[in-house]
Protein backbone atom coordinates (compact mmCIF):
# COMPACT_ATOMS: atom_id res chain seq x y z
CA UNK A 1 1.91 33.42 15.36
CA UNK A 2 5.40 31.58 16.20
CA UNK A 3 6.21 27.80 14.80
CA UNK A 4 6.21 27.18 18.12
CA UNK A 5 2.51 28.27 19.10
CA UNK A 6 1.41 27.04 15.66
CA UNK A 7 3.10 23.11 16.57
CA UNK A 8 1.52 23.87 20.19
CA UNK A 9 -2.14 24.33 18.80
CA UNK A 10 -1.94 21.29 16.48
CA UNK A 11 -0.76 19.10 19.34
CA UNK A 12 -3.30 20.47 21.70
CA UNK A 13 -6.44 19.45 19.29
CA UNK A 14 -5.02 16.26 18.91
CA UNK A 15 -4.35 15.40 22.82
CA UNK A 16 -6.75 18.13 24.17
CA UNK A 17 -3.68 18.05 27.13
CA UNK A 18 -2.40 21.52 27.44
CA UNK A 19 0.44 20.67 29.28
CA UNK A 20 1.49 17.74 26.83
CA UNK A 21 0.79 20.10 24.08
CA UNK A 22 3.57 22.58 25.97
CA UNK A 23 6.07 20.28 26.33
CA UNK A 24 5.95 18.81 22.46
CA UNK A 25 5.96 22.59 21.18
CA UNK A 26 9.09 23.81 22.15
CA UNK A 27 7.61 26.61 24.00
CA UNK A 28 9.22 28.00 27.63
CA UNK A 29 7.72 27.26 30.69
CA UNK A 30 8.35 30.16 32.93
CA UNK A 31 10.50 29.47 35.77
CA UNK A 32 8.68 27.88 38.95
CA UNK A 33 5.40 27.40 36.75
CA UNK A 34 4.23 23.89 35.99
CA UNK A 35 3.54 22.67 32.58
CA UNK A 36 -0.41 22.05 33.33
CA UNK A 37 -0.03 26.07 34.42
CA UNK A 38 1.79 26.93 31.52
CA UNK A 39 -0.01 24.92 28.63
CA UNK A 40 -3.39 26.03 30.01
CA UNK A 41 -2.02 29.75 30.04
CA UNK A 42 -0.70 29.27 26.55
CA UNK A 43 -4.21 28.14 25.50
CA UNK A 44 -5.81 30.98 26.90
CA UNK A 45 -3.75 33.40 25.07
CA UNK A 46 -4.65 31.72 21.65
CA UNK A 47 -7.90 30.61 22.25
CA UNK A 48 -9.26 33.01 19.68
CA UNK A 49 -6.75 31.82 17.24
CA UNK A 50 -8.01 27.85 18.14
CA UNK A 51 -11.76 29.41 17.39
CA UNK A 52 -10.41 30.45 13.99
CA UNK A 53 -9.14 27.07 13.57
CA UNK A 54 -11.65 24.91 14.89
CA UNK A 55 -14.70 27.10 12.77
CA UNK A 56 -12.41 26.78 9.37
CA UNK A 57 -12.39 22.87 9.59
CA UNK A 58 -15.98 22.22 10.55
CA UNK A 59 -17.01 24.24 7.36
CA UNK A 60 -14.49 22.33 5.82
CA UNK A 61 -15.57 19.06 6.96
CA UNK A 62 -18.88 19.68 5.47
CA UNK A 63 -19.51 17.06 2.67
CA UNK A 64 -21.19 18.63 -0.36
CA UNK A 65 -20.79 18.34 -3.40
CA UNK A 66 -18.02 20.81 -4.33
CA UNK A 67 -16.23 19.69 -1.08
CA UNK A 68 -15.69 16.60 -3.27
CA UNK A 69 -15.18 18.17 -6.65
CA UNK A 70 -12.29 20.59 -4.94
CA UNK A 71 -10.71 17.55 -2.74
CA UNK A 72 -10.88 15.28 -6.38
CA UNK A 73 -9.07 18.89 -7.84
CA UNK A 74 -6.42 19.00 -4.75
CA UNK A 75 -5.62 15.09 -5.39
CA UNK A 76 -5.51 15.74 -8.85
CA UNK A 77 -3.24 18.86 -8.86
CA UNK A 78 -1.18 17.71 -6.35
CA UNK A 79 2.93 18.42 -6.62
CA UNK A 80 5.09 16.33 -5.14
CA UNK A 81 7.34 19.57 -4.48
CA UNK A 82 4.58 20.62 -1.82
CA UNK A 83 6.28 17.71 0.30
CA UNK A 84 10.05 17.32 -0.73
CA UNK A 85 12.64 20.07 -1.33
CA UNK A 86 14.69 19.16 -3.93
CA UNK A 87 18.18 21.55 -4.45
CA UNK A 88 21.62 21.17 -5.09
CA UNK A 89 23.60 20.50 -1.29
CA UNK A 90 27.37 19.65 -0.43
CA UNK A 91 26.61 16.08 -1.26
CA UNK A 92 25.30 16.56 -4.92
CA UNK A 93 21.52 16.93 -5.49
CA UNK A 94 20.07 16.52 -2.31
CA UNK A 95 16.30 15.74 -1.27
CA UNK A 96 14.61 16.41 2.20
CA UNK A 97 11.05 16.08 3.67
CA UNK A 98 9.42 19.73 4.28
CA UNK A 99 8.57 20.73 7.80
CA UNK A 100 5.13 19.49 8.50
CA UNK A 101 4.20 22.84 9.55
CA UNK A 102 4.64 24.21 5.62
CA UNK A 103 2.40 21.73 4.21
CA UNK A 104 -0.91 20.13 3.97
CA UNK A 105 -0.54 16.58 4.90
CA UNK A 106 -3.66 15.16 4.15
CA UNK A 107 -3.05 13.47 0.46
CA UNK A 108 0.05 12.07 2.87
CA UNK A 109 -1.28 8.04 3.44
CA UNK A 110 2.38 6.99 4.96
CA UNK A 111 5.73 8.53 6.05
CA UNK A 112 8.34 6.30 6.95
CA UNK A 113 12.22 7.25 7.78
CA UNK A 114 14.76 4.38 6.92
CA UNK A 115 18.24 3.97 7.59
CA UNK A 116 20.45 7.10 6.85
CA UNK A 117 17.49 9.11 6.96
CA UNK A 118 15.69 8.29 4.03
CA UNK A 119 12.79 9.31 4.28
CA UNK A 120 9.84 7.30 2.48
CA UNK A 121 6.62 9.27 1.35
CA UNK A 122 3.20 7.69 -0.11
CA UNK A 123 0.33 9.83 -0.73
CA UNK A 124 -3.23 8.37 -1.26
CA UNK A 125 -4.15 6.87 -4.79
CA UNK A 126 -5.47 9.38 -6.77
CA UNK A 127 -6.93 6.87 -9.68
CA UNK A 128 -8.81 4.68 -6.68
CA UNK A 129 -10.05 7.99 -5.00
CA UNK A 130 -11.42 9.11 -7.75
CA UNK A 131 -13.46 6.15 -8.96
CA UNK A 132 -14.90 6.28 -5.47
CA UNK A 133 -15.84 9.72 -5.37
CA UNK A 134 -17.53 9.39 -8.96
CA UNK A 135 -19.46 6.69 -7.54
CA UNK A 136 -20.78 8.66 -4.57
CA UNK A 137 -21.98 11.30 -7.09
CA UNK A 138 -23.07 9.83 -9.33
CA UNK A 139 -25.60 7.91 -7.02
CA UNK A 140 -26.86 10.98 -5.22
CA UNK A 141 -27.41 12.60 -8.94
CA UNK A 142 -29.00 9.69 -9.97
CA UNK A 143 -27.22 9.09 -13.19
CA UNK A 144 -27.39 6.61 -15.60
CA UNK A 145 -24.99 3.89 -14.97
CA UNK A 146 -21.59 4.93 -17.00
CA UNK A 147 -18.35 4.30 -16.61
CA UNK A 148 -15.87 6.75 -15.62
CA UNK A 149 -13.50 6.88 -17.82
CA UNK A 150 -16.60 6.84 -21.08
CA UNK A 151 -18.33 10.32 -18.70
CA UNK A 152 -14.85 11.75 -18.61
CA UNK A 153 -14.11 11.37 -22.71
CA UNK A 154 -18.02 12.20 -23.10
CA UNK A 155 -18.65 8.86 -25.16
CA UNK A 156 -21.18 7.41 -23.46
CA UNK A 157 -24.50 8.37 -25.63
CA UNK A 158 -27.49 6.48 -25.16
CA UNK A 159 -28.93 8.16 -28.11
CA UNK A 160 -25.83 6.48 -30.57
CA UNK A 161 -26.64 3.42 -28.95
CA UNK A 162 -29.75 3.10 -30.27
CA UNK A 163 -28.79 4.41 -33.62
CA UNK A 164 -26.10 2.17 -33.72
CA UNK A 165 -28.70 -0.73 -33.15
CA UNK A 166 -31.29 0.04 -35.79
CA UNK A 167 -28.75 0.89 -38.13
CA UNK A 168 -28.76 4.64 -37.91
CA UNK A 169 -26.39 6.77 -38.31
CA UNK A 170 -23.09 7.02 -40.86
CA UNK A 171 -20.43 4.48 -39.60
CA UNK A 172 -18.43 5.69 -42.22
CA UNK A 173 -18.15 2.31 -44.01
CA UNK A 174 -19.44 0.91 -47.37
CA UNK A 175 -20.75 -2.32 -48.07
């Protein structure tokens, strides 16, 4: 599959307009054919490929519970090289956006191109996603109510708690 036909399917399931779809893709219209003709022609020929597509992201849109634990491990292992080249140009060190066709854009929140063409990038906040997911499971598990952070280090005991509170357990102090 071309750039081209790849740009023309991810136009065409966000406008469902063949013809639009065409036109934004960079794809040839065949002399003395319109671009409703065309696009709808172009669909045809990679409808099965659309199928593909379409089928991947509804299982993918499923939400389950290791949905969430691999989108918390995408956010988590995310490089900021999967969005920027970085190499050494004419100008010095030089840094440019990657084609949005090489990479997955959804840990992408804003894009923004300034003056001179820099180009701005902010991806979602991992720290603020992740609270928010641990909420979510941790009220369909039904867990005690822990912080985050004391789960994550494995602190939280109830059992030292009570220890602690009757005056159990070595403290390692004397006195």
């Amino acid at each position: 599959m071309t750039d081209c036909e790849k740009r023309f399917l991810r136009i065409y399931r966000r406008t469902a307009d063949p013809a639009e779809a065409l036109l934004a893709s960079g794809l040839d219209i065949p002399d003395g054919v319109s671009p409703e003709k065309a696009g709808k022609a172009m669909l045809r020929r990679l409808k099965k490929r659309l199928a593909e597509l379409e089928s991947r992201e509804a299982v993918l849109e499923l939400a389950t519970p290791e949905r969430v634990r691999a989108e918390i491990a995408h956010m988590a292992f995310d490089d900021i090289g999967r969005y920027l080249r970085f190499y050494e140009g004419d100008k010095g060190f030089e840094v440019h956006a990657r084609c949005s066709d090489e990479i997955d854009t959804r840990n992408i929140s804003e894009v923004s191109v300034g003056t001179g063409g820099k180009v701005t990038l902010k991806l979602y906040s991992r720290e603020r996603a992740l609270l928010k997911l641990w909420d979510i499971l941790r009220q369909q598990d039904s867990e005690p109510d822990t912080s985050l952070l004391d789960a994550l280090r494995g602190l939280h005991d109830p059992a030292a708690d009570v220890d602690d509170q009757e005056g159990g357990g070595d403290t390692g102090c004397t006195g």
